[in-house]
Structures are given as C-alpha cells and as structure tokens.
C-alpha atoms as a PDB file:
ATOM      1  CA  UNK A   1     -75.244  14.489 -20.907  1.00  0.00           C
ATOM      2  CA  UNK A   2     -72.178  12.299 -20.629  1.00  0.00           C
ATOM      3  CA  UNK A   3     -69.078  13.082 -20.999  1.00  0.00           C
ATOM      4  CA  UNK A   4     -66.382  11.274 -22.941  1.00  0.00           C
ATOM      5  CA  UNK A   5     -62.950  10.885 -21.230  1.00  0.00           C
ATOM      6  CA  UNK A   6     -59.703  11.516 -22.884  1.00  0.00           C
ATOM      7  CA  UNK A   7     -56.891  10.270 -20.946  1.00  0.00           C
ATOM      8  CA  UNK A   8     -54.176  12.137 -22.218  1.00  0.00           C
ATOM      9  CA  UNK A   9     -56.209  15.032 -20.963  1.00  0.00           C
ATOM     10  CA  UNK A  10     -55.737  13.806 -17.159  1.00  0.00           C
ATOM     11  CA  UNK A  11     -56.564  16.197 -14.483  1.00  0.00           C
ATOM     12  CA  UNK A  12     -58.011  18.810 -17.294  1.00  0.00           C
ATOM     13  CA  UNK A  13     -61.503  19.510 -17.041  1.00  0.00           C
ATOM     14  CA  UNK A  14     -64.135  17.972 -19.445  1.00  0.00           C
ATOM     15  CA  UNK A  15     -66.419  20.756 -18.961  1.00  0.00           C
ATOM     16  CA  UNK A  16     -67.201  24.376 -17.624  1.00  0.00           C
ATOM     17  CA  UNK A  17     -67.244  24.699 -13.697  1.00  0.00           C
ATOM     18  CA  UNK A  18     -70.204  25.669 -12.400  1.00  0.00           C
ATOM     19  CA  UNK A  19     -70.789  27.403  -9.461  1.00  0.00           C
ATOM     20  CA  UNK A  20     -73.634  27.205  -7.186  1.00  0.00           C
ATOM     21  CA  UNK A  21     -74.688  27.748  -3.673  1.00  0.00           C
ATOM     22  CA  UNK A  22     -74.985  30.972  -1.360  1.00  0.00           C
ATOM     23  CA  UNK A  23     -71.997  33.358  -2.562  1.00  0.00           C
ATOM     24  CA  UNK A  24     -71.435  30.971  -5.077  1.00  0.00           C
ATOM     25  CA  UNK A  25     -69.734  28.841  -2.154  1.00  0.00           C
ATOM     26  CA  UNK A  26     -69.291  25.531  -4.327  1.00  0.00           C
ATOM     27  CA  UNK A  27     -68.074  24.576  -7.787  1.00  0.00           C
ATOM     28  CA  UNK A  28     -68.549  21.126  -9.790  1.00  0.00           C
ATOM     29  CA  UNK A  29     -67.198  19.502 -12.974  1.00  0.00           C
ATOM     30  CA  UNK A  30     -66.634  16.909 -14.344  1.00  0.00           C
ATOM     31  CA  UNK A  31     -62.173  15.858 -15.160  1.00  0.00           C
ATOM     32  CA  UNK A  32     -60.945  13.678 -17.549  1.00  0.00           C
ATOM     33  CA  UNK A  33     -58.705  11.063 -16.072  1.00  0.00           C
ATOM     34  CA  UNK A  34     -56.343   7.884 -17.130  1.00  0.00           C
ATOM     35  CA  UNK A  35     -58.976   5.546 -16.979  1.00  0.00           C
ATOM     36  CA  UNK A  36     -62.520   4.705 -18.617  1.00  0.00           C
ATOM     37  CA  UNK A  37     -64.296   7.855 -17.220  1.00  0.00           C
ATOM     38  CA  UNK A  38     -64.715  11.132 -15.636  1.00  0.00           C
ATOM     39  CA  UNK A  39     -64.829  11.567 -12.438  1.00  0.00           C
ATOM     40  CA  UNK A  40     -67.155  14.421 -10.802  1.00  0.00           C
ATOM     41  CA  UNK A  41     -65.071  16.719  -8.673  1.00  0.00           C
ATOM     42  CA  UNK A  42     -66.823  19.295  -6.094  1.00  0.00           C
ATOM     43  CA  UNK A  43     -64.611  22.032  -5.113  1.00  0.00           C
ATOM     44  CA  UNK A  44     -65.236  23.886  -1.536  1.00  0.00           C
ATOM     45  CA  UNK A  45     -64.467  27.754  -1.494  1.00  0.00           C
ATOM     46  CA  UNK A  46     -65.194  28.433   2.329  1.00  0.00           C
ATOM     47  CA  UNK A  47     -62.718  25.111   3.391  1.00  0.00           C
ATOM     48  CA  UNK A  48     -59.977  26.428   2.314  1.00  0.00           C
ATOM     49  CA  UNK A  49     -56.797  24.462   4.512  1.00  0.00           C
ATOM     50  CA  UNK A  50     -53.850  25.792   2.863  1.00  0.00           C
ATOM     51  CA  UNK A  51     -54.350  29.338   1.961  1.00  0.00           C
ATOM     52  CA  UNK A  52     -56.518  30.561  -0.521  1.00  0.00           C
ATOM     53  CA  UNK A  53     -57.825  27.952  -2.860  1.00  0.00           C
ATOM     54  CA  UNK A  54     -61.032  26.044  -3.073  1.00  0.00           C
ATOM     55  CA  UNK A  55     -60.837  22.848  -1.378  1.00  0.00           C
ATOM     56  CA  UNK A  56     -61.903  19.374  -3.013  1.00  0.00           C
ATOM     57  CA  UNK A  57     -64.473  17.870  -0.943  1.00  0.00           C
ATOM     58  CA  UNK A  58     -65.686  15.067  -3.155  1.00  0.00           C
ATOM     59  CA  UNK A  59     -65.122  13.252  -5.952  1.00  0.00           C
ATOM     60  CA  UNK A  60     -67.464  10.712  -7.772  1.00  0.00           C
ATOM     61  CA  UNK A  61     -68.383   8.536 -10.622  1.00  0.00           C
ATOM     62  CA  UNK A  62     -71.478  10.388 -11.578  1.00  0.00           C
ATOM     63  CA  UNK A  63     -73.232  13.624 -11.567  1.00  0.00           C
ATOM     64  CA  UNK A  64     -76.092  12.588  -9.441  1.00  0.00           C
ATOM     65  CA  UNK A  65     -73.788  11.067  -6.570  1.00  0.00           C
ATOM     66  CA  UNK A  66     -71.596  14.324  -6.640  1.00  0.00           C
ATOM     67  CA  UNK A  67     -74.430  16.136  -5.541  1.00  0.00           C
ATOM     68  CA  UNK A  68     -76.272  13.824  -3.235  1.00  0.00           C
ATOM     69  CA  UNK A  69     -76.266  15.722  -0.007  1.00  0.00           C
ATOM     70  CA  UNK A  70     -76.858  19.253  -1.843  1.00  0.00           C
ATOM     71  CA  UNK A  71     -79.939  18.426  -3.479  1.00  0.00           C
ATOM     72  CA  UNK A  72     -83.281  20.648  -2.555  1.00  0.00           C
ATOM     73  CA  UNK A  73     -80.753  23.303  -1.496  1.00  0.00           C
ATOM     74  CA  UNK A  74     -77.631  25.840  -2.869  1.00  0.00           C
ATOM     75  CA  UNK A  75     -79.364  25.619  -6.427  1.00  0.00           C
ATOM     76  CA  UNK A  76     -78.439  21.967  -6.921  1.00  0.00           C
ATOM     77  CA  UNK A  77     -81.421  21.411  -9.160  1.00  0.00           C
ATOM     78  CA  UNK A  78     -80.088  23.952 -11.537  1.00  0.00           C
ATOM     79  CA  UNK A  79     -76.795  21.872 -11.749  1.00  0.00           C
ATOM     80  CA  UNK A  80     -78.164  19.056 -12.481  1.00  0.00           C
ATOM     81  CA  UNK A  81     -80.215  20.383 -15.387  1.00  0.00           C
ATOM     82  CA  UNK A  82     -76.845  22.439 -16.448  1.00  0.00           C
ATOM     83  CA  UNK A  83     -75.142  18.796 -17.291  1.00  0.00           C
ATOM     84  CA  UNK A  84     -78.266  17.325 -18.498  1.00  0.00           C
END
C-alpha cells in the first residue's frame, strides 16, 4: 500500500502504529512530512534515554528498509503484510 503525503500534516502520522515484537517491544508507521513522501519511523520501547517514552531508532524511505534487520523475527512478516 502506499501512502500519500500531506505536508501540512508534518510530523502526524499517515497511518495506525503497529506494534510488534516480544511484549510488543517495537512500533512502526509511516509520518507525513514537508516533502514528496513519508518517511517510515520505528519507535523503540525498551531504549528509552530520557524517561519514559519510546525511542526512535530508525527512520526510512520505505516499508521494506524500515524493517530490514527484523525480518524472520518479532512478527515482522505480519507487518509487512499489515501495510500491504
């Protein structure tokens, strides 16, 4: 599925989160921003640096590139076919 960006939605997300992984560890979506697309942001609950909030620990131009080093494991198939 792609997503179509609206820029004066900046920094709102384009779509559901959706959690995934052990305890529900990790969380992906896809944001609108300023420019021509979304970007894919993965969000981090067990890194949290300053107090209690999930930490960003990627951000990409696709789906598939969001999730390249979780795939075979913490239900990353089922995200992709989520977004599909």
């Amino acid at each position: 599925m792609v997503f179509k960006n609206d820029p004066s939605k900046r920094g709102n997300v384009a779509a559901r989160k959706l959690l995934f992984g052990e305890n529900s560890r990790y969380a992906i979506a896809p944001i609108h921003t300023r420019f021509d697309a979304v970007q894919w942001f993965v969000w981090d609950a067990e890194y949290p640096n300053c107090g209690f909030t999930a930490e960003v620990i990627r951000q990409e131009d696709c789906l598939e590139a969001a999730m390249r080093d979780f795939m075979g494991e913490h239900g990353a198939d089922r995200v992709i076919e989520a977004f599909a």
